[in-house]
C-alpha atoms as a PDB file:
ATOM      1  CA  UNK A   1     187.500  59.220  41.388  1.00  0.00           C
ATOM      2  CA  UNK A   2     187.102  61.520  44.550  1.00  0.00           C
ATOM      3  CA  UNK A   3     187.385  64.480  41.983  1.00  0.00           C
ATOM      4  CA  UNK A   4     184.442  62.968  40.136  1.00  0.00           C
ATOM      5  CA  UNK A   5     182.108  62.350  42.621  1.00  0.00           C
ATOM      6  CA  UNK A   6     182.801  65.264  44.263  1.00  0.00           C
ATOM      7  CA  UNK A   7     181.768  67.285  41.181  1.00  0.00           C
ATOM      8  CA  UNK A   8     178.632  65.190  40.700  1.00  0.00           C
ATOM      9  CA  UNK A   9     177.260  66.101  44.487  1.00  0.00           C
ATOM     10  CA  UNK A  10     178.104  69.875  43.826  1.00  0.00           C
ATOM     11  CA  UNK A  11     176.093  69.462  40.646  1.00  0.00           C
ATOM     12  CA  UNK A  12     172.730  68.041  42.320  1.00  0.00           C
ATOM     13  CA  UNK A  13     172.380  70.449  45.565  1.00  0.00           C
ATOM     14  CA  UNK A  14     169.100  72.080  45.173  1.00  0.00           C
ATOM     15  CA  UNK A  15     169.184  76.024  45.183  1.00  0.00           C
ATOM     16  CA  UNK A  16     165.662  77.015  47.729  1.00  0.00           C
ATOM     17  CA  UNK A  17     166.548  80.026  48.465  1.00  0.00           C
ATOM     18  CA  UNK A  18     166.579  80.987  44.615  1.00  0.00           C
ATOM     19  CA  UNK A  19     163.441  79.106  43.639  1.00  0.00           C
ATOM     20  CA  UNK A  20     161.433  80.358  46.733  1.00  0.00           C
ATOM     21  CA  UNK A  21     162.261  84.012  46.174  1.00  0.00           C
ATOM     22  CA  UNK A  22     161.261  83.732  42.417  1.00  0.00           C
ATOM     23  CA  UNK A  23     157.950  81.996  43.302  1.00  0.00           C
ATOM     24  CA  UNK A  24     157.262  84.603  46.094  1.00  0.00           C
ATOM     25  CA  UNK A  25     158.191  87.543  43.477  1.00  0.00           C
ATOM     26  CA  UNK A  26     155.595  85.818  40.856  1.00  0.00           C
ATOM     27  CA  UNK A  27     152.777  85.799  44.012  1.00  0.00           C
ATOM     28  CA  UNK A  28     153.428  89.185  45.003  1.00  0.00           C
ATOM     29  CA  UNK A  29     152.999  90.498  41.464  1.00  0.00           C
ATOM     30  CA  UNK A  30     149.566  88.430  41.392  1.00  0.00           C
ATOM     31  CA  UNK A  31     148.740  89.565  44.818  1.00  0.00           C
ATOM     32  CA  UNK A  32     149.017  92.818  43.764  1.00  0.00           C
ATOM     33  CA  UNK A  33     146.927  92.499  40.634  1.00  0.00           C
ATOM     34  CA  UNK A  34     144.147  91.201  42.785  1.00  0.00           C
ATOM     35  CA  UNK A  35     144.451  93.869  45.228  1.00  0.00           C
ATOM     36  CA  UNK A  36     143.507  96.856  43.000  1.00  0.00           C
ATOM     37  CA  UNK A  37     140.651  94.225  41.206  1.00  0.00           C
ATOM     38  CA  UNK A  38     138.948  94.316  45.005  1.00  0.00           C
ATOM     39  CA  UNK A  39     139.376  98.119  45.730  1.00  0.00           C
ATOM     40  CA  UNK A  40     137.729  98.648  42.062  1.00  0.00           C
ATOM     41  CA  UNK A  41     135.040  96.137  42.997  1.00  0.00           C
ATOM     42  CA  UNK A  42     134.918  97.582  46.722  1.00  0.00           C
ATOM     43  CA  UNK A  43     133.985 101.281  45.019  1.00  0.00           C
ATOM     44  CA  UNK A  44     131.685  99.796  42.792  1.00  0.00           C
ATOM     45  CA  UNK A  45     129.981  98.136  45.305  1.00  0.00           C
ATOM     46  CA  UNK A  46     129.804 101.719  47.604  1.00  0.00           C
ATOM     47  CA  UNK A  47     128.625 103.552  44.449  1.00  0.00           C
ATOM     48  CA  UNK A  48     125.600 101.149  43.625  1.00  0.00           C
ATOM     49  CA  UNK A  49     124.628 100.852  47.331  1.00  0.00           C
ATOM     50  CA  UNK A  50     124.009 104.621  47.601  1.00  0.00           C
ATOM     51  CA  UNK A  51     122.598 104.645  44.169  1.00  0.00           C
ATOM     52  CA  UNK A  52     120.280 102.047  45.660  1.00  0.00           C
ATOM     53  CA  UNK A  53     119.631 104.021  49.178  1.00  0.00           C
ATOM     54  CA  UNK A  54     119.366 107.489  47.306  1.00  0.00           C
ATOM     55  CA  UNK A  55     116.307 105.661  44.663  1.00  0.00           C
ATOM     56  CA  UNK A  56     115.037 104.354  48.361  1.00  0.00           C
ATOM     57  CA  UNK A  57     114.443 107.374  50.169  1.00  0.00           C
ATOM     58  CA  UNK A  58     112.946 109.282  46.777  1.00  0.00           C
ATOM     59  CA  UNK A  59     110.462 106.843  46.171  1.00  0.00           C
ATOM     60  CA  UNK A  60     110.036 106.730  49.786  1.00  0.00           C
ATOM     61  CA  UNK A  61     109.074 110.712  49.358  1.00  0.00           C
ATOM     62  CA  UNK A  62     107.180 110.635  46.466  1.00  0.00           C
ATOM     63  CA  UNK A  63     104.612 107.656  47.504  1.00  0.00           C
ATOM     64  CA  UNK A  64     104.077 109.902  51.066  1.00  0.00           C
ATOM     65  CA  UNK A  65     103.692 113.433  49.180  1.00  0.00           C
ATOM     66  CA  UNK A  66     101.501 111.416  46.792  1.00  0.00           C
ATOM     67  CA  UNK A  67      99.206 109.739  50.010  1.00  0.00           C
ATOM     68  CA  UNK A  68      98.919 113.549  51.976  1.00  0.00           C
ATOM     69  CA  UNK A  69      97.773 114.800  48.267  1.00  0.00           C
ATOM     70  CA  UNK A  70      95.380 112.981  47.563  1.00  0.00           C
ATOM     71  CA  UNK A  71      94.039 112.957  50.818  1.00  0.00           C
ATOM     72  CA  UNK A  72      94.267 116.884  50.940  1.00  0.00           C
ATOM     73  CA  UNK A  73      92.560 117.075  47.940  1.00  0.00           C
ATOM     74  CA  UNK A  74      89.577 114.390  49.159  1.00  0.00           C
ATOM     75  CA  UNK A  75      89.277 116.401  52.347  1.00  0.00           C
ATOM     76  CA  UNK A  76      89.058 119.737  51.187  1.00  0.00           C
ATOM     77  CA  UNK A  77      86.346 118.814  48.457  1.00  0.00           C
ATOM     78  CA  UNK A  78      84.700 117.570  51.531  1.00  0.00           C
ATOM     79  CA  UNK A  79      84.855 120.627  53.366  1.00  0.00           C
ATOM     80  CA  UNK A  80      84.120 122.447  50.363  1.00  0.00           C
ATOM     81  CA  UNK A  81      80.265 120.567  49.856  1.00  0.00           C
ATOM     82  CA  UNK A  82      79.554 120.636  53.538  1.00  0.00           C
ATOM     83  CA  UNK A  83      80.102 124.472  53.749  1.00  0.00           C
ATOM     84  CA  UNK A  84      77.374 124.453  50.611  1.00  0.00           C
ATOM     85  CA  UNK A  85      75.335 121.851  52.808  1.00  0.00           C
ATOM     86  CA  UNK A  86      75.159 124.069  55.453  1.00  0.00           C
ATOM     87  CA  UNK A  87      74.614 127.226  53.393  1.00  0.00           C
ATOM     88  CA  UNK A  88      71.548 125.673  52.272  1.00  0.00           C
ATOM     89  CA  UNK A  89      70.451 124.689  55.867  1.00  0.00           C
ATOM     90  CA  UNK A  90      70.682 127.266  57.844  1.00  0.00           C
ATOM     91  CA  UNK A  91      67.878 129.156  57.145  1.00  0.00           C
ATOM     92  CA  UNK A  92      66.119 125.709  58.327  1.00  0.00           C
ATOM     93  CA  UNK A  93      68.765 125.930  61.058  1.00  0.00           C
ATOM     94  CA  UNK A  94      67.256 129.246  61.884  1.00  0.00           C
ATOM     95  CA  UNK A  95      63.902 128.485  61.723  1.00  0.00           C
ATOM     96  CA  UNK A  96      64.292 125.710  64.366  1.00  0.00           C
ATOM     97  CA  UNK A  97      65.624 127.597  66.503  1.00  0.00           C
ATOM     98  CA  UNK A  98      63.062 130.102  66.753  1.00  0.00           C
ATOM     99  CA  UNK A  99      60.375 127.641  66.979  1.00  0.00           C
ATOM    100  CA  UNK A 100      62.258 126.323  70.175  1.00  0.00           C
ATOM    101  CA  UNK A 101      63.037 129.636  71.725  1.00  0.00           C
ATOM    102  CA  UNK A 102      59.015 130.425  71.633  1.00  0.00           C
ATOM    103  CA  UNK A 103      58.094 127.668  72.830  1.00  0.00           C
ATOM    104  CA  UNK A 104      60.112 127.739  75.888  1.00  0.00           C
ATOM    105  CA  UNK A 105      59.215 131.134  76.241  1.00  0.00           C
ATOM    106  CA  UNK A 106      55.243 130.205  76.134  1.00  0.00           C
ATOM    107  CA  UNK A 107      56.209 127.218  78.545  1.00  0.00           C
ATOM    108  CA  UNK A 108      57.739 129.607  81.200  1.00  0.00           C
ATOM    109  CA  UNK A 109      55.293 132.011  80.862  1.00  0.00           C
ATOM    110  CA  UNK A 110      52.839 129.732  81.199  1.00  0.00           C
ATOM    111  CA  UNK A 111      53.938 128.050  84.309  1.00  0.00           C
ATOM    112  CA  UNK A 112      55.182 131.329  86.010  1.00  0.00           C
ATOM    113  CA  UNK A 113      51.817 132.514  86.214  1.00  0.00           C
ATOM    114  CA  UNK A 114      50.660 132.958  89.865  1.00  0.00           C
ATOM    115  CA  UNK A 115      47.839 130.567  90.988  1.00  0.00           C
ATOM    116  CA  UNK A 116      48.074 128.272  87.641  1.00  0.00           C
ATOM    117  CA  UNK A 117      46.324 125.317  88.454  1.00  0.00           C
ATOM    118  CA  UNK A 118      47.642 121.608  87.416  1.00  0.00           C
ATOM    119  CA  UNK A 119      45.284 121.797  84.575  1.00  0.00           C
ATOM    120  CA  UNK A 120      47.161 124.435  83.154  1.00  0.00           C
ATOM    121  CA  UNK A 121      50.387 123.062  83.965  1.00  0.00           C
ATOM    122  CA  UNK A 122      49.382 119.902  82.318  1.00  0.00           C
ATOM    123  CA  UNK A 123      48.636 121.841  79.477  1.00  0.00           C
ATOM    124  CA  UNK A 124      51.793 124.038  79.323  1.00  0.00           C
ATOM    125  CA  UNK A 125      53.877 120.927  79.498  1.00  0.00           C
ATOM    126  CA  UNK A 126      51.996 119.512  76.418  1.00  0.00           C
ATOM    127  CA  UNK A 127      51.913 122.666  74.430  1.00  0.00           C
ATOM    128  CA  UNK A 128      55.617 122.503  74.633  1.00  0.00           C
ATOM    129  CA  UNK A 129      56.202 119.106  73.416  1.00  0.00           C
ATOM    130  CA  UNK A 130      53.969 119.668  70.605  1.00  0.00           C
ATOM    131  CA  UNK A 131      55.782 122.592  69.438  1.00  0.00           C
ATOM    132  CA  UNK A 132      59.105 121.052  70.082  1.00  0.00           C
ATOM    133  CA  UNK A 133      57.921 118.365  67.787  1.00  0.00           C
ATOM    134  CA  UNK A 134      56.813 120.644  65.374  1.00  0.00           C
ATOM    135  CA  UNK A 135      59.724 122.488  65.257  1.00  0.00           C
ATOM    136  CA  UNK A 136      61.829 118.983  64.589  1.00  0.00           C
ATOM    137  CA  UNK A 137      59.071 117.802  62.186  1.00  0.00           C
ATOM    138  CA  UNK A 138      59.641 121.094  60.139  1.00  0.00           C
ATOM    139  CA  UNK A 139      63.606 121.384  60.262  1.00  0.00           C
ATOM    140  CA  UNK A 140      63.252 117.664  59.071  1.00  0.00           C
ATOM    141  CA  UNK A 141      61.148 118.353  56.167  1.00  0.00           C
ATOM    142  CA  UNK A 142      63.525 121.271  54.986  1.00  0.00           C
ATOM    143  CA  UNK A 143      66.557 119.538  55.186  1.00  0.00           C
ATOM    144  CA  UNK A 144      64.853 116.457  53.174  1.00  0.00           C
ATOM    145  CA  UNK A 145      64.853 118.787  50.611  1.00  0.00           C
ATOM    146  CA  UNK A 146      68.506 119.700  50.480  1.00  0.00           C
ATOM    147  CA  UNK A 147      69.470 116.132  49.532  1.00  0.00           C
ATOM    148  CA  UNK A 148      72.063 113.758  51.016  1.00  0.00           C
ATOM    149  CA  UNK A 149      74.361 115.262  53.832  1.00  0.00           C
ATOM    150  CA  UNK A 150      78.047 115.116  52.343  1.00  0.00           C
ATOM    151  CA  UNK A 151      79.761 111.893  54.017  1.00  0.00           C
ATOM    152  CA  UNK A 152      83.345 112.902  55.288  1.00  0.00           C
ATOM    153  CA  UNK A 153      85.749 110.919  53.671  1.00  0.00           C
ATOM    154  CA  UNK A 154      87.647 107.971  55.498  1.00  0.00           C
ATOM    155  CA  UNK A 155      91.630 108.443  55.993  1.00  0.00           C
ATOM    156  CA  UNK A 156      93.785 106.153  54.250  1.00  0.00           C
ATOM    157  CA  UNK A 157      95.585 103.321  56.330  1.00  0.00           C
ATOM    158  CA  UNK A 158      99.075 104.364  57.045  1.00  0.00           C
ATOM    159  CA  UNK A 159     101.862 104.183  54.043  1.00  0.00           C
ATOM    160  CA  UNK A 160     103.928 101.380  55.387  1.00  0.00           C
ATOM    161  CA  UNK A 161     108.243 102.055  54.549  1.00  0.00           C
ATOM    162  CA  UNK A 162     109.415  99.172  52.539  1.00  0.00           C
ATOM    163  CA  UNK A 163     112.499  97.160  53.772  1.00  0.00           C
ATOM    164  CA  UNK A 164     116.091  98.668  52.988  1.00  0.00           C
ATOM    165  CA  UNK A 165     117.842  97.591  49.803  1.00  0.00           C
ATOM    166  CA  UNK A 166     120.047  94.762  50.416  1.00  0.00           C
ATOM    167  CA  UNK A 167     123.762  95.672  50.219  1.00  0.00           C
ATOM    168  CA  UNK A 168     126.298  94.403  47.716  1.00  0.00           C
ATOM    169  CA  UNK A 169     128.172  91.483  49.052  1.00  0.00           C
ATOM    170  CA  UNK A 170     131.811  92.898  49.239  1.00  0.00           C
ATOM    171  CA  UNK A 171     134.435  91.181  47.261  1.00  0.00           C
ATOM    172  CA  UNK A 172     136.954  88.402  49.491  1.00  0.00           C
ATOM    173  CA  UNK A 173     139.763  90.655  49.847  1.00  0.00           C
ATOM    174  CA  UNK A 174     143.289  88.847  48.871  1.00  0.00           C
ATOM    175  CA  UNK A 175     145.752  87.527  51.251  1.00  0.00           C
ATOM    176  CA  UNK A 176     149.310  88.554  50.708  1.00  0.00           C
ATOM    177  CA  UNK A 177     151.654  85.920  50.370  1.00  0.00           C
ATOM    178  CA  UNK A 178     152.804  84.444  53.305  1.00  0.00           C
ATOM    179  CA  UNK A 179     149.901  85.764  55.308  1.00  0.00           C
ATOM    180  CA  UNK A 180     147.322  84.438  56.964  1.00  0.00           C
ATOM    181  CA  UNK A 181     143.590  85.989  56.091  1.00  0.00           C
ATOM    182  CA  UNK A 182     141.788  87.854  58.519  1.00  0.00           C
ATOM    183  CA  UNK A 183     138.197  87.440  58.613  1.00  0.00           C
ATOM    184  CA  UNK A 184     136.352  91.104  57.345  1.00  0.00           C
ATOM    185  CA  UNK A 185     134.147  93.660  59.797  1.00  0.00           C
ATOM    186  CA  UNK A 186     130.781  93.719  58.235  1.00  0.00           C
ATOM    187  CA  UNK A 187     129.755  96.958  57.163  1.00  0.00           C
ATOM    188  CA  UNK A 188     126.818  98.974  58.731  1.00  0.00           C
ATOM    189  CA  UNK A 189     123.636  99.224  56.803  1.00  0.00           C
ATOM    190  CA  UNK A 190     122.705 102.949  56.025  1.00  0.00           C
ATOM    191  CA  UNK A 191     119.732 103.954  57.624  1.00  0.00           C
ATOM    192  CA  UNK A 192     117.051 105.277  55.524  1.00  0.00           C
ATOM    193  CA  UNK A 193     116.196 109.070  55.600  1.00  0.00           C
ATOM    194  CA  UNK A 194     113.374 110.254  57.986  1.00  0.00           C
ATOM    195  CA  UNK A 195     110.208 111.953  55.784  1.00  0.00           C
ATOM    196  CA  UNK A 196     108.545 114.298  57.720  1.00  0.00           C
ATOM    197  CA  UNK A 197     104.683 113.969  57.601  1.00  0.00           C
ATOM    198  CA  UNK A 198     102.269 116.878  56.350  1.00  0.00           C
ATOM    199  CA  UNK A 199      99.370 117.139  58.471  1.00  0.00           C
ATOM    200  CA  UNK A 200      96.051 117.875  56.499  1.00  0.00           C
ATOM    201  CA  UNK A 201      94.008 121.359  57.441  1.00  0.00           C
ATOM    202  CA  UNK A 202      91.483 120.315  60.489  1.00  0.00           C
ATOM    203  CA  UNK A 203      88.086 121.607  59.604  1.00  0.00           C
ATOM    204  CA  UNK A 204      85.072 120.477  60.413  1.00  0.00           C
END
């Protein structure tokens, strides 16, 4: 009888360190299988962020070179009729200004005299605002002729940068067996290229 129960306890003892080593084996191999899934999806994740930041900045570039064109192009058409404006005015221009130079010359001739009485100075001072309003009177009714002054054109408001692209949320990297998980750095978002700004040509 000893014999026989003896043989029956040696035949139920559990074997752990067997079954754990087998189990651990069998979670390493899956551990491992995750792994490379997370570096693949870790790369993926890298590649479409910069696809995403490199799109950014070019349509970034393109909407500014597309804002300084077409203002270049509204300013210099500007520039372009006022210098014909003006072409067509100045010999109004010129005109105006010889009325105005004679009739300060007549005024200080006038009033330089020696012994002029306050008649005459009454009258010199009149003289000259009549010819000074002449002179306006006819540069006005030459340049009513020209038609409308060209109106410079008004700036458009600022381009403003649209937000970043949101990043890819990266994958929950696996724990190895027997490990405890340790919580992940965020990653820095990539900051979006400077684009320098064309000034247009100043003229007036």
């Amino acid at each position: 009888m000893a014999g026989s129960v003896t043989a029956v306890q040696a035949d139920s003892t559990p074997l752990p360190a067997a079954t754990n080593s087998t189990a651990y084996q069998a979670a390493l191999a899956q551990y491992k299988i995750d792994m490379l899934k997370y570096r693949i999806e870790v790369i993926k994740i890298a590649i479409a962020n910069r696809i995403a930041m490199d799109k950014y900045n070019t349509d970034w570039q393109i909407a500014v070179a597309k804002y300084y064109a077409d203002w270049k192009v509204a300013i210099e058409q500007y520039q372009t009729l006022r210098a014909i404006y003006e072409a067509k005015a100045a010999p109004a221009v010129a005109a105006r200004k010889a009325a105005i130079m004679k009739a300060d010359a007549d005024f200080l001739a006038a009033v330089g005299i020696a012994g002029v009485t306050s008649d005459q100075l009454e009258q010199a001072v009149k003289t000259h605002n009549q010819a000074m309003d002449a002179a306006m009177d006819a540069f006005k009714a030459a340049v009513a002729t020209l038609g409308d002054e060209p109106v410079k054109p008004i700036k458009p408001v600022e381009l403003t940068k649209p937000p970043v692209p949101v990043k890819g949320v990266a994958p929950v990297k696996p724990v190895a067996p027997g490990k405890q998980a340790k919580a992940e750095k965020p990653e820095k978002t990539p900051k979006p290229e400077k684009t320098p700004k064309p000034e247009p040509s100043k003229k007036s």
